[in-house]
PDB file of N, CA and C in Angstrom:
ATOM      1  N   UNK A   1       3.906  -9.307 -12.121  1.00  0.00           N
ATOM      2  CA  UNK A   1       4.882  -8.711 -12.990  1.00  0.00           C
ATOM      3  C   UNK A   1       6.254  -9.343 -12.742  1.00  0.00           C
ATOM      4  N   UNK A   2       7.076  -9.721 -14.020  1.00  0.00           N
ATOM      5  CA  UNK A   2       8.157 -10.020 -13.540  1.00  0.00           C
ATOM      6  C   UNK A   2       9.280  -9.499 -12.786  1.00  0.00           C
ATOM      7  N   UNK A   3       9.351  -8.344 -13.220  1.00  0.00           N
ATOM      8  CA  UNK A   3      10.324  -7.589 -12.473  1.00  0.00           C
ATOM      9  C   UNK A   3      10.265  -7.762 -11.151  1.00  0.00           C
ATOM     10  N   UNK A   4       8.572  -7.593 -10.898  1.00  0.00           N
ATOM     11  CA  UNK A   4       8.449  -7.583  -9.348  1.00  0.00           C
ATOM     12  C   UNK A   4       8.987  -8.568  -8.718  1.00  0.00           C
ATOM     13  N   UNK A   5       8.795 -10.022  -9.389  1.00  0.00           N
ATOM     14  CA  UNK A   5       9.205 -11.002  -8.313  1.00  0.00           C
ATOM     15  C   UNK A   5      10.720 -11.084  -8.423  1.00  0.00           C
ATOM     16  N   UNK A   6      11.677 -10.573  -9.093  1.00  0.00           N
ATOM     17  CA  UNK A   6      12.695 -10.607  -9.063  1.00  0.00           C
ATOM     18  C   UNK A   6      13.606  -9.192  -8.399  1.00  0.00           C
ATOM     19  N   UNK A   7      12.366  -8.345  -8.539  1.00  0.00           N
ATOM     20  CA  UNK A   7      13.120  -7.030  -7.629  1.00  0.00           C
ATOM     21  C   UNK A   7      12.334  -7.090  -6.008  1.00  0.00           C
ATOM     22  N   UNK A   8      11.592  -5.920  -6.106  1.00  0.00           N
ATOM     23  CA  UNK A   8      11.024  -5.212  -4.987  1.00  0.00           C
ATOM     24  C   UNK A   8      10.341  -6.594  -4.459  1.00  0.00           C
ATOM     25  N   UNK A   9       9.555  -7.577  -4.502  1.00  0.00           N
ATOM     26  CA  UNK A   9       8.868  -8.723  -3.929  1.00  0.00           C
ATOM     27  C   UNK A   9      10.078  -9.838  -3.554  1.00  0.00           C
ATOM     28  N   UNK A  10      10.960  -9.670  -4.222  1.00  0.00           N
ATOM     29  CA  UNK A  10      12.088 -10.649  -3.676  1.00  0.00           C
ATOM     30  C   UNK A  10      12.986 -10.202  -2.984  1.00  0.00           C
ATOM     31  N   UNK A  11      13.271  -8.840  -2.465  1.00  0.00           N
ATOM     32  CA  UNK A  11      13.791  -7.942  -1.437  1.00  0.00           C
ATOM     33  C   UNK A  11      12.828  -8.176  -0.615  1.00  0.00           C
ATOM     34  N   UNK A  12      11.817  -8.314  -0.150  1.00  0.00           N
ATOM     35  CA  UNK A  12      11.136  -8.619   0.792  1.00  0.00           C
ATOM     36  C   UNK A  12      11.104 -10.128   1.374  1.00  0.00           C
ATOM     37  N   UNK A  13      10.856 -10.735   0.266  1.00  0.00           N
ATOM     38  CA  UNK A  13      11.212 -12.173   0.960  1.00  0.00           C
ATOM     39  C   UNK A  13      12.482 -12.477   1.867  1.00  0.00           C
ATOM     40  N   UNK A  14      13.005 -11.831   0.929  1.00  0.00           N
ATOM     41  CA  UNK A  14      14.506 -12.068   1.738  1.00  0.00           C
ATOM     42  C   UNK A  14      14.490 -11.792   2.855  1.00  0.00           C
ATOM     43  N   UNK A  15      14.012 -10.370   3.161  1.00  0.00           N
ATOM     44  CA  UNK A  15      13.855  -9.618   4.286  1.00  0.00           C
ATOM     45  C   UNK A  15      13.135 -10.550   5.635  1.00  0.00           C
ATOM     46  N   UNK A  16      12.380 -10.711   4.712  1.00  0.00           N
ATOM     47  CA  UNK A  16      11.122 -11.762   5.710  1.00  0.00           C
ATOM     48  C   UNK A  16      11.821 -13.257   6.149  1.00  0.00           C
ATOM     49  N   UNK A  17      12.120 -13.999   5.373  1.00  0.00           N
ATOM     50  CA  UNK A  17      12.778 -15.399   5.631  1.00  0.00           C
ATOM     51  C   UNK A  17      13.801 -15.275   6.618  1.00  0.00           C
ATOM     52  N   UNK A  18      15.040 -14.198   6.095  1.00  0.00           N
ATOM     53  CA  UNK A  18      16.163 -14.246   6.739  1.00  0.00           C
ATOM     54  C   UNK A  18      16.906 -12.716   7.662  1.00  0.00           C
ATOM     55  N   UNK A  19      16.590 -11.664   6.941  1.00  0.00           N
ATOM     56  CA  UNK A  19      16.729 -11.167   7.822  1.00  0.00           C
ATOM     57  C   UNK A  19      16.119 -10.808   9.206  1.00  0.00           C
ATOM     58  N   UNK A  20      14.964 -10.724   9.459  1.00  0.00           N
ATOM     59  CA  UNK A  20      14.256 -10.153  10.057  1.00  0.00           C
ATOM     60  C   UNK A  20      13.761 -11.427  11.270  1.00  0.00           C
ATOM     61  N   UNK A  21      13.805 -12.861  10.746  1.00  0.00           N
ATOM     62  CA  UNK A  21      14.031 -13.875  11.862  1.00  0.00           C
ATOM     63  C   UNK A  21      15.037 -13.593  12.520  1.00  0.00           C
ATOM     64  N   UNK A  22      16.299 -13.465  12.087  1.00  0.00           N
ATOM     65  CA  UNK A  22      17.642 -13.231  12.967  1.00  0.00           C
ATOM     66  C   UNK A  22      17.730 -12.390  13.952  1.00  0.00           C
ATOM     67  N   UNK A  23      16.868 -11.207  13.411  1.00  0.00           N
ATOM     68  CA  UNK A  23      17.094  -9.955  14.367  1.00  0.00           C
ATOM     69  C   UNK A  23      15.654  -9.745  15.517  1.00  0.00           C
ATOM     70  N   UNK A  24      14.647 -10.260  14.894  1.00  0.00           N
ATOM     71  CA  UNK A  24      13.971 -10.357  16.026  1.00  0.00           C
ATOM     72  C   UNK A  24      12.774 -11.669  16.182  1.00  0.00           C
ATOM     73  N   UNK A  25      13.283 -13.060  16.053  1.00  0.00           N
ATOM     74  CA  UNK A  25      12.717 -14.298  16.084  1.00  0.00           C
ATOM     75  C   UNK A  25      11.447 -14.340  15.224  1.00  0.00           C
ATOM     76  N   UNK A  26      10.279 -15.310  15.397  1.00  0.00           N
ATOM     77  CA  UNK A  26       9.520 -15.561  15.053  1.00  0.00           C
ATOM     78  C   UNK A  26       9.088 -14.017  13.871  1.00  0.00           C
ATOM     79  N   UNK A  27       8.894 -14.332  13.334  1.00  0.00           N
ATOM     80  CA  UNK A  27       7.746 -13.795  12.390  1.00  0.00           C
ATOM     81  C   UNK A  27       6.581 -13.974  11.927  1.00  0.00           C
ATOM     82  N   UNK A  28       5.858 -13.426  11.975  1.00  0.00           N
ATOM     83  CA  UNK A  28       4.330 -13.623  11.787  1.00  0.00           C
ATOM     84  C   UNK A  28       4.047 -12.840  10.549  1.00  0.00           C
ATOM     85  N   UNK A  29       3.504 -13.447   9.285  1.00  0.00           N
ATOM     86  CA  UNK A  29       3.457 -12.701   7.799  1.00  0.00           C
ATOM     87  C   UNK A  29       2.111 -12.997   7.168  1.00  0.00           C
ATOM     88  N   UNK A  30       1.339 -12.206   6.769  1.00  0.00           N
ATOM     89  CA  UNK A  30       0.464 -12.587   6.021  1.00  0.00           C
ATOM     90  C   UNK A  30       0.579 -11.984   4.361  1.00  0.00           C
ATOM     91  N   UNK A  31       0.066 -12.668   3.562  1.00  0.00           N
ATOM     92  CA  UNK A  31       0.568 -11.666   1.791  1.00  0.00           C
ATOM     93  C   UNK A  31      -0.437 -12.234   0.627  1.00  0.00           C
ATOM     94  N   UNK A  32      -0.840 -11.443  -0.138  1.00  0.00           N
ATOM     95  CA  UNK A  32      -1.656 -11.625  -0.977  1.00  0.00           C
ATOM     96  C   UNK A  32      -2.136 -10.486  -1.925  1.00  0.00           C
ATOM     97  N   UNK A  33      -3.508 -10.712  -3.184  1.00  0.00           N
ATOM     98  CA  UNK A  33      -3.775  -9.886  -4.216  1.00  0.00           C
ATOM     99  C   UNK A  33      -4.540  -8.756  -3.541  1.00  0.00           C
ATOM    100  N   UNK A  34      -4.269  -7.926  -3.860  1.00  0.00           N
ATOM    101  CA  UNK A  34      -5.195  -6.828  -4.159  1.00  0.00           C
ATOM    102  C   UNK A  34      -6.092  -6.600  -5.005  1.00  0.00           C
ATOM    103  N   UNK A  35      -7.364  -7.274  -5.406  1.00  0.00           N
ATOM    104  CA  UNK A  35      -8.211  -7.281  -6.783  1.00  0.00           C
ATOM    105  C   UNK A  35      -8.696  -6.354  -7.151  1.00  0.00           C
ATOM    106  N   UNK A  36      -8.406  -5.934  -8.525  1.00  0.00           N
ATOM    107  CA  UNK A  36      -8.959  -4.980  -9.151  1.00  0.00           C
ATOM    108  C   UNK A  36     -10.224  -5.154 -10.261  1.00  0.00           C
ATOM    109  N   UNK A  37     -10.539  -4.572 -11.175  1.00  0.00           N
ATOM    110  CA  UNK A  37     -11.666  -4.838 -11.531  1.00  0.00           C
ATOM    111  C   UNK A  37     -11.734  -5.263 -13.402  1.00  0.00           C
ATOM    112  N   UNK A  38     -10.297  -5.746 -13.631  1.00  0.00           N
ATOM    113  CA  UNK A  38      -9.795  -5.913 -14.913  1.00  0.00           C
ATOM    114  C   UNK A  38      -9.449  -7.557 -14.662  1.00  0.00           C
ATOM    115  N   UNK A  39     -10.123  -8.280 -15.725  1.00  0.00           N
ATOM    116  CA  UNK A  39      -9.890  -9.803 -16.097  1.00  0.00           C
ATOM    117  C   UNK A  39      -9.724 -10.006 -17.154  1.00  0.00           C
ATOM    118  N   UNK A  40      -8.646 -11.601 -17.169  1.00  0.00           N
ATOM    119  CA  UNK A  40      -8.038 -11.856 -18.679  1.00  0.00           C
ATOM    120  C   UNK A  40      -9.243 -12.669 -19.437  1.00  0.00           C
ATOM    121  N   UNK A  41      -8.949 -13.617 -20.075  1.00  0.00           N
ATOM    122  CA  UNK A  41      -9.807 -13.501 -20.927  1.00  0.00           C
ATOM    123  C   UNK A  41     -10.910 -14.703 -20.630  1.00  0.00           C
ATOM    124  N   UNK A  42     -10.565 -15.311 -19.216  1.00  0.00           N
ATOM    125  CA  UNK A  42     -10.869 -16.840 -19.380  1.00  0.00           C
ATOM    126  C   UNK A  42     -11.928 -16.187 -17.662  1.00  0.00           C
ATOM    127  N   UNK A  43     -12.101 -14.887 -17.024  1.00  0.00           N
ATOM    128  CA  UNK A  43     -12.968 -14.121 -16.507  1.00  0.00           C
ATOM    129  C   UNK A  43     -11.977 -14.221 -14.922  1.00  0.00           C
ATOM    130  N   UNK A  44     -10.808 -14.576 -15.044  1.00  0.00           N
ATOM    131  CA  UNK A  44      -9.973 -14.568 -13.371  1.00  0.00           C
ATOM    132  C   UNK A  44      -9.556 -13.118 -12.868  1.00  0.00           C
ATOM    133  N   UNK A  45      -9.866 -13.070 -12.357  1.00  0.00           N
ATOM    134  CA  UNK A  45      -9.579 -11.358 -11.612  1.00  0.00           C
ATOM    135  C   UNK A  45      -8.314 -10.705 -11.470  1.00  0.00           C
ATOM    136  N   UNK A  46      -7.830 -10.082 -12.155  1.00  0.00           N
ATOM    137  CA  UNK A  46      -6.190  -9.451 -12.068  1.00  0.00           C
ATOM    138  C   UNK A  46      -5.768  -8.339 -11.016  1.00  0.00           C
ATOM    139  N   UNK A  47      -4.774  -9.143  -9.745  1.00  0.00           N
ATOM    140  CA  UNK A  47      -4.865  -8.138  -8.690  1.00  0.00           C
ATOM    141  C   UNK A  47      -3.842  -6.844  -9.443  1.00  0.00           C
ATOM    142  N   UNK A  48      -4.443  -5.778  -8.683  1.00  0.00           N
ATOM    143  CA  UNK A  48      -3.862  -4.385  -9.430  1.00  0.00           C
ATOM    144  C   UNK A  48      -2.791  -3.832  -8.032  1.00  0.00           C
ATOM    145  N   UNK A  49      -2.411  -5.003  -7.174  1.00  0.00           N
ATOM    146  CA  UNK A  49      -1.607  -4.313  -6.156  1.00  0.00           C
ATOM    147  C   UNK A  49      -1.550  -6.347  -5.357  1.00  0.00           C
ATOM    148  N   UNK A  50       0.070  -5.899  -4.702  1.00  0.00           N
ATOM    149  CA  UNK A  50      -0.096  -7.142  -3.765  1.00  0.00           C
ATOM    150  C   UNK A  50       0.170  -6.532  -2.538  1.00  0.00           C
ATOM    151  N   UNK A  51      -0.497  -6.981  -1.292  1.00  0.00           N
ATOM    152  CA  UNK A  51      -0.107  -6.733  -0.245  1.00  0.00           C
ATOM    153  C   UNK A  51       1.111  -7.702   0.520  1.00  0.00           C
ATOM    154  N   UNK A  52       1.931  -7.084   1.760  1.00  0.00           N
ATOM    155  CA  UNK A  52       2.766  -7.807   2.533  1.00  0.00           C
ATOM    156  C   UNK A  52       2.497  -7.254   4.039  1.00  0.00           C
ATOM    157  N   UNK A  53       2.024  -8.317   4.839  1.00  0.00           N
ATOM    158  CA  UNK A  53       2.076  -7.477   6.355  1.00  0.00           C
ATOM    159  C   UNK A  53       3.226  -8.544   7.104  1.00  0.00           C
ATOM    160  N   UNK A  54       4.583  -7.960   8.091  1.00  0.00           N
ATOM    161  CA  UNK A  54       4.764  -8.671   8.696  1.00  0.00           C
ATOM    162  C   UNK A  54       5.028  -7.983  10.247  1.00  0.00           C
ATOM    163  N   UNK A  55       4.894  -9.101  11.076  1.00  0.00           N
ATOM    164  CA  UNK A  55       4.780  -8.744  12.793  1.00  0.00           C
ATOM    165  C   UNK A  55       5.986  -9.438  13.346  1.00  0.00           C
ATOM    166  N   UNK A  56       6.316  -8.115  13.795  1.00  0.00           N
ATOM    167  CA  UNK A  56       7.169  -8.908  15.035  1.00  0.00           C
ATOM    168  C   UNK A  56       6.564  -9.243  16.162  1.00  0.00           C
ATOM    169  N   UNK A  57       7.999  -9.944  16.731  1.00  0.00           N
ATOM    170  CA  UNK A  57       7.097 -10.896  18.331  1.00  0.00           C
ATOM    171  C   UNK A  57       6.593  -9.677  19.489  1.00  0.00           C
ATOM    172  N   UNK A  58       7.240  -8.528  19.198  1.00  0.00           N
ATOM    173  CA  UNK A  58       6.805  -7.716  20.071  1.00  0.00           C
ATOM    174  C   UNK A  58       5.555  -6.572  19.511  1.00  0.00           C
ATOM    175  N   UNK A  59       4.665  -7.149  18.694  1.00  0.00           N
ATOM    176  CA  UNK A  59       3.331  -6.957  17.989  1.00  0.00           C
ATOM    177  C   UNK A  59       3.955  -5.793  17.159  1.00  0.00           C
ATOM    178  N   UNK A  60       4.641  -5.471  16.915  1.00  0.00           N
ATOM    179  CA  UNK A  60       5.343  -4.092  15.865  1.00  0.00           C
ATOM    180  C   UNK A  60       4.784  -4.662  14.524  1.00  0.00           C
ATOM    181  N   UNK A  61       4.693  -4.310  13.317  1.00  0.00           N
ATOM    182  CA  UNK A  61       3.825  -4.171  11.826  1.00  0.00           C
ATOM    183  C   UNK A  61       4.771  -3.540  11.324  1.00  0.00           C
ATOM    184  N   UNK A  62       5.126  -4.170   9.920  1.00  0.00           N
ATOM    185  CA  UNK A  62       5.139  -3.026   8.788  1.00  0.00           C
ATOM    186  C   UNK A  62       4.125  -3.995   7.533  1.00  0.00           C
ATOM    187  N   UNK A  63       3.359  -3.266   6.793  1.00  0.00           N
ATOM    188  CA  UNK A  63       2.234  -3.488   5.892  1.00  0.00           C
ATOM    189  C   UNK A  63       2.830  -2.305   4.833  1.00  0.00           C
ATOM    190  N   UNK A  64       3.215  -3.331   3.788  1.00  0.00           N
ATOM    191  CA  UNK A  64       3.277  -2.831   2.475  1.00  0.00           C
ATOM    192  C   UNK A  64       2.396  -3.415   0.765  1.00  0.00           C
ATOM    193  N   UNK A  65       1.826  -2.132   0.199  1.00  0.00           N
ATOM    194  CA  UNK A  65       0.935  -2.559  -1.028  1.00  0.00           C
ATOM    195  C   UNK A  65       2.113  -2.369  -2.139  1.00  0.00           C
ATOM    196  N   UNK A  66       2.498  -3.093  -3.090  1.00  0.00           N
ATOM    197  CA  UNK A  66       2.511  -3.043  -3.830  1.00  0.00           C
ATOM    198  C   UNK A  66       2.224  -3.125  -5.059  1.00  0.00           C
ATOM    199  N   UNK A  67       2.063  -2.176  -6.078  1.00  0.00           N
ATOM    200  CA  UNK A  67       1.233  -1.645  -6.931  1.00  0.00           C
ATOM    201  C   UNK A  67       1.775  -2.702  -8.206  1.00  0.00           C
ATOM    202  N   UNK A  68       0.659  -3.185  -8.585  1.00  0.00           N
ATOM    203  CA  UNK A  68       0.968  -3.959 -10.598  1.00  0.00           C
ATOM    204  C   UNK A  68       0.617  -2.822 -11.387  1.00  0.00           C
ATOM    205  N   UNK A  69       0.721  -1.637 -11.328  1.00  0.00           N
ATOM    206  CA  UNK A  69       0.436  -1.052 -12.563  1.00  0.00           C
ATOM    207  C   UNK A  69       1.232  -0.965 -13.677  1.00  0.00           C
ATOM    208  N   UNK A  70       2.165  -1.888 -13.866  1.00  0.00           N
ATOM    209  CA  UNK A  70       3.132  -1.773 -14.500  1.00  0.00           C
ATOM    210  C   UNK A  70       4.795  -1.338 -14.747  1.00  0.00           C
ATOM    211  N   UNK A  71       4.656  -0.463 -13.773  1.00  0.00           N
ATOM    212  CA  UNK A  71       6.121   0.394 -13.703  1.00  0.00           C
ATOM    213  C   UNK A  71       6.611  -0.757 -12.640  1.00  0.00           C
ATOM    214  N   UNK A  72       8.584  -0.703 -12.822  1.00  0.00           N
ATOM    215  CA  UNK A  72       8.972  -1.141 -12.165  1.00  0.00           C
ATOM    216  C   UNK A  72       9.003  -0.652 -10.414  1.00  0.00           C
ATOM    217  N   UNK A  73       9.356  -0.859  -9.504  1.00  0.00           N
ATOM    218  CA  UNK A  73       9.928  -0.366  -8.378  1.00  0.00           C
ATOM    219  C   UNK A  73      10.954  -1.406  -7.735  1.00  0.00           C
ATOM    220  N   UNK A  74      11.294  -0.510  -7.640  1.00  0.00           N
ATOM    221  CA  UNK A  74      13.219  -0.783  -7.421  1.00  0.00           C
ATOM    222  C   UNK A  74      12.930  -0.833  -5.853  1.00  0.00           C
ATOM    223  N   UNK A  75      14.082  -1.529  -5.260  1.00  0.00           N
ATOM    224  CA  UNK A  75      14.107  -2.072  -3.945  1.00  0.00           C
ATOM    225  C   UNK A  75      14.113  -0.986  -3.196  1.00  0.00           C
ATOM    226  N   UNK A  76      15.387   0.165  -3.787  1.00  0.00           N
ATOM    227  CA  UNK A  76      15.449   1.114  -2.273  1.00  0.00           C
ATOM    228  C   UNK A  76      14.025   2.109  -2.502  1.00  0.00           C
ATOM    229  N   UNK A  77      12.809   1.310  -3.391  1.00  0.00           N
ATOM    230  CA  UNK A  77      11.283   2.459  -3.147  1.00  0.00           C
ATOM    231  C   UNK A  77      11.025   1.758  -2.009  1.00  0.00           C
ATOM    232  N   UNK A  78      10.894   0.443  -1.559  1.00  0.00           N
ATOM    233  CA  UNK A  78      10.008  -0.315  -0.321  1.00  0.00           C
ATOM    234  C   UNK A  78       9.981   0.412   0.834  1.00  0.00           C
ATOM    235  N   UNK A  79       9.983   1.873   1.539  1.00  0.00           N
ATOM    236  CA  UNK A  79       9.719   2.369   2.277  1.00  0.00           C
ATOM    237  C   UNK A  79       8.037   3.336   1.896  1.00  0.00           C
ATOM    238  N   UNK A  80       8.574   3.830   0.375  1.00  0.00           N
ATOM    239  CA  UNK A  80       7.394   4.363  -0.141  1.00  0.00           C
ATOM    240  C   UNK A  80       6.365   3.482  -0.022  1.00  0.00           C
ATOM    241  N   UNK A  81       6.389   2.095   0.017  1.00  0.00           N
ATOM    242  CA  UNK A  81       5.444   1.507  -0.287  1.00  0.00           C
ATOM    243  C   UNK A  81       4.679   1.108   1.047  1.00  0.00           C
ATOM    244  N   UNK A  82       4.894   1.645   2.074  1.00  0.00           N
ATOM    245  CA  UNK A  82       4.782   1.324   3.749  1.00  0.00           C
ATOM    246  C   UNK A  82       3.532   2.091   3.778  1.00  0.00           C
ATOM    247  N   UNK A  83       2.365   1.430   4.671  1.00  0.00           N
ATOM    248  CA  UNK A  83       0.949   1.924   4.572  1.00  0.00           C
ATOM    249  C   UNK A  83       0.413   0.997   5.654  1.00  0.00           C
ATOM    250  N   UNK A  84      -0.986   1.406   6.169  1.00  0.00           N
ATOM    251  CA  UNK A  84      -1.313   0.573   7.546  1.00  0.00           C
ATOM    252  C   UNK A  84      -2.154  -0.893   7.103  1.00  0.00           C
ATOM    253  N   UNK A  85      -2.508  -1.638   8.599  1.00  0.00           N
ATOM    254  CA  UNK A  85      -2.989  -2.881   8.155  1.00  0.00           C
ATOM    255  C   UNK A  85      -4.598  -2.423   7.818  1.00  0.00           C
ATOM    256  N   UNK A  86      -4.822  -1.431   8.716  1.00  0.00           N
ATOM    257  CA  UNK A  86      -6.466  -0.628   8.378  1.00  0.00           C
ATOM    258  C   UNK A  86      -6.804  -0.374   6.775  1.00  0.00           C
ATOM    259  N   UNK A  87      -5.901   0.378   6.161  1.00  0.00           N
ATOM    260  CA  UNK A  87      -5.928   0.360   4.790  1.00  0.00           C
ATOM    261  C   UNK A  87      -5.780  -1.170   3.973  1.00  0.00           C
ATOM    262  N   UNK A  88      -4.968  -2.135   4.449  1.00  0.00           N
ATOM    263  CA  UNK A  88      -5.076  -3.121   3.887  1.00  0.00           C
ATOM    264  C   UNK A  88      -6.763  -3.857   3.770  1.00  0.00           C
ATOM    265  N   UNK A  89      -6.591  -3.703   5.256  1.00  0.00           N
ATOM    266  CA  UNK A  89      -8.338  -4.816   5.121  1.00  0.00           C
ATOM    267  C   UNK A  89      -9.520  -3.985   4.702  1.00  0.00           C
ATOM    268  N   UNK A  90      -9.405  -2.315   4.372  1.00  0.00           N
ATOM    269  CA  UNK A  90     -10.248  -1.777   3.354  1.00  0.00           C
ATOM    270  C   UNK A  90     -10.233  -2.364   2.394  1.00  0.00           C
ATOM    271  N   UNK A  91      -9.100  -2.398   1.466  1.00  0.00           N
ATOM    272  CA  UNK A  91      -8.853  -2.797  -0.242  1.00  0.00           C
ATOM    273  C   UNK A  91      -8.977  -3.708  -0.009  1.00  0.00           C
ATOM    274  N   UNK A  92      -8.823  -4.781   0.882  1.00  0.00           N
ATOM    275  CA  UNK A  92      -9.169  -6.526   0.482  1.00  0.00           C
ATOM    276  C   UNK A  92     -10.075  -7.237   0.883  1.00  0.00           C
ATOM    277  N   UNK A  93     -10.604  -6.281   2.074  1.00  0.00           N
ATOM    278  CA  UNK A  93     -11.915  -7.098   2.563  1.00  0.00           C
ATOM    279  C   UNK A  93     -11.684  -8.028   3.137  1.00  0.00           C
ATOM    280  N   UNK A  94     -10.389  -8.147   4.013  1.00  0.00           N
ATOM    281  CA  UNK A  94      -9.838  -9.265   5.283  1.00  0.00           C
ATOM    282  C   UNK A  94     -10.116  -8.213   6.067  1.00  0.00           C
ATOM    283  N   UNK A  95      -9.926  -9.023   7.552  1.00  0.00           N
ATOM    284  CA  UNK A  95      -9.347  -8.595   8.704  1.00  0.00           C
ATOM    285  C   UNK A  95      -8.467  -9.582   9.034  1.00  0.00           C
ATOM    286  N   UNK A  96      -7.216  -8.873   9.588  1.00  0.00           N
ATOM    287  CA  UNK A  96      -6.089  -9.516  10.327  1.00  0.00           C
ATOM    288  C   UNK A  96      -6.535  -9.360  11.828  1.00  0.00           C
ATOM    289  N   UNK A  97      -6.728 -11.129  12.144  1.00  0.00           N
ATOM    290  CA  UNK A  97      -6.920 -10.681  13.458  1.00  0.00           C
ATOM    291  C   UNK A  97      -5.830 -11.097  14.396  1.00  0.00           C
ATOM    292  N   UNK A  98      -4.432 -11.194  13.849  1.00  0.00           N
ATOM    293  CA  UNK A  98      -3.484 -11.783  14.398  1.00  0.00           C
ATOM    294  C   UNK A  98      -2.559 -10.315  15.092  1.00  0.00           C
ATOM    295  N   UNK A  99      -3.399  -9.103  14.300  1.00  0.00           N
ATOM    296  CA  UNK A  99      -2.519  -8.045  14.541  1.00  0.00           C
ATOM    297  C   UNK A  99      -3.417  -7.406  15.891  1.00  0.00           C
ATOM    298  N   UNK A 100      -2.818  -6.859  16.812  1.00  0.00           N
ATOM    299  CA  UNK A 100      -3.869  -5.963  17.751  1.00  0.00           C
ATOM    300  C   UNK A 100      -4.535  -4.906  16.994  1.00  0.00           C
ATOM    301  N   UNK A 101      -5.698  -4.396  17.586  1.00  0.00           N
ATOM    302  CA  UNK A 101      -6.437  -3.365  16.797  1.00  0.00           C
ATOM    303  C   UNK A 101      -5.579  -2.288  17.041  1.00  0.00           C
ATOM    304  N   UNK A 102      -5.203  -2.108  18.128  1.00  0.00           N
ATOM    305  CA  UNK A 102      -4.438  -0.573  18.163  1.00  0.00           C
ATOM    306  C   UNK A 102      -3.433  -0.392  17.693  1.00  0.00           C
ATOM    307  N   UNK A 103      -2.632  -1.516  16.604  1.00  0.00           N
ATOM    308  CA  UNK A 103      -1.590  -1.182  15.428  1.00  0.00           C
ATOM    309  C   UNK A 103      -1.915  -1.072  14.648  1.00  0.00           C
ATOM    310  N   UNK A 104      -3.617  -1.737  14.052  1.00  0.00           N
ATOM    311  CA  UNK A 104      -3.851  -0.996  12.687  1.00  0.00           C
ATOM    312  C   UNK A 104      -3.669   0.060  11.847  1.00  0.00           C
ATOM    313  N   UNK A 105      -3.993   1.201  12.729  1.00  0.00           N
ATOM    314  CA  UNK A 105      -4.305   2.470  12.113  1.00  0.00           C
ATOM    315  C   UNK A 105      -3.060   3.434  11.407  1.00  0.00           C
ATOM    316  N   UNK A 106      -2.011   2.880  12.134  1.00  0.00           N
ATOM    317  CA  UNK A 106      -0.371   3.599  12.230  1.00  0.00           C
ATOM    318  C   UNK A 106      -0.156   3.056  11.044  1.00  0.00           C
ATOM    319  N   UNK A 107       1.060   3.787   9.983  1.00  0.00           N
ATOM    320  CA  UNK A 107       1.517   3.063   8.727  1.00  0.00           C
ATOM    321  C   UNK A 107       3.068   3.064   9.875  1.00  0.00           C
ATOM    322  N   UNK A 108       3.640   2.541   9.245  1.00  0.00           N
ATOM    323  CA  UNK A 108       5.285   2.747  10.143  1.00  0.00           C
ATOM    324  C   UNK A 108       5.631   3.826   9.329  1.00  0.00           C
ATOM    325  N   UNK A 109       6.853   4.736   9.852  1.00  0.00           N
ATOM    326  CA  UNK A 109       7.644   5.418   9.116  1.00  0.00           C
ATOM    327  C   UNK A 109       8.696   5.405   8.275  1.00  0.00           C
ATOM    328  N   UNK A 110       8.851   3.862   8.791  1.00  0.00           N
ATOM    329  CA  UNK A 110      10.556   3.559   8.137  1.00  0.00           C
ATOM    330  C   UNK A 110      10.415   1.797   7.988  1.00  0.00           C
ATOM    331  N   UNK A 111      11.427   1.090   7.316  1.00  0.00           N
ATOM    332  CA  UNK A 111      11.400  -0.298   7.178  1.00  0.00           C
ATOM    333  C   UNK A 111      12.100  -0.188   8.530  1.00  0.00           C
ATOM    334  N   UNK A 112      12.251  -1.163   9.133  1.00  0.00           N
ATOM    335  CA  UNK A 112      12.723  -1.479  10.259  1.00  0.00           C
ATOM    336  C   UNK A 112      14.192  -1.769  10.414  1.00  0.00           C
TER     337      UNK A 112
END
């Protein structure tokens, strides 16, 4: 969606590239579709959500889905959108094995 990459998905980049190196080094990010079960016309799979996980150096997570259903979301929602890496590799059928298992399960409470 466009909006997205110009709102709520490009508040994150930002977040990711520049803020969040500064304040606590390296970053570790993984990001991608969420597939749903609706295709255009040529049979390619239209994700109905994108995911974002990123780690700090001191193994801390925040994992956010964001939803394509159409509606916009505005930057100051990206806390709403905070959910665990366990729920991620349900809906996508990864495992992150870069994250420890015992941060999966936690969503964070807050953006960092």
């Amino acid at each position: 969606m466009h909006w997205h990459n110009e709102g709520i998905w490009n508040t994150l980049e930002r977040i990711e590239a520049w803020d969040y190196p500064r304040r606590y080094g390296q970053i570790e990010t993984a990001c991608g579709p969420v597939l749903g079960v609706g295709f255009i016309r040529n049979k390619i799979p239209i994700p109905r959500a994108l995911y974002k996980i990123l780690k700090r150096p001191d193994g801390q997570c925040l994992a956010f889905i964001i939803a394509q259903d159409g509606r916009e979301i505005m930057a100051e929602e990206l806390p709403a959108q905070l959910t665990s890496v366990r729920d991620i590799e349900r809906k996508t059928g990864l495992r992150f094995e870069f994250i420890d298992e015992r941060r999966k399960d936690s969503a964070a409470s807050r953006v960092w």
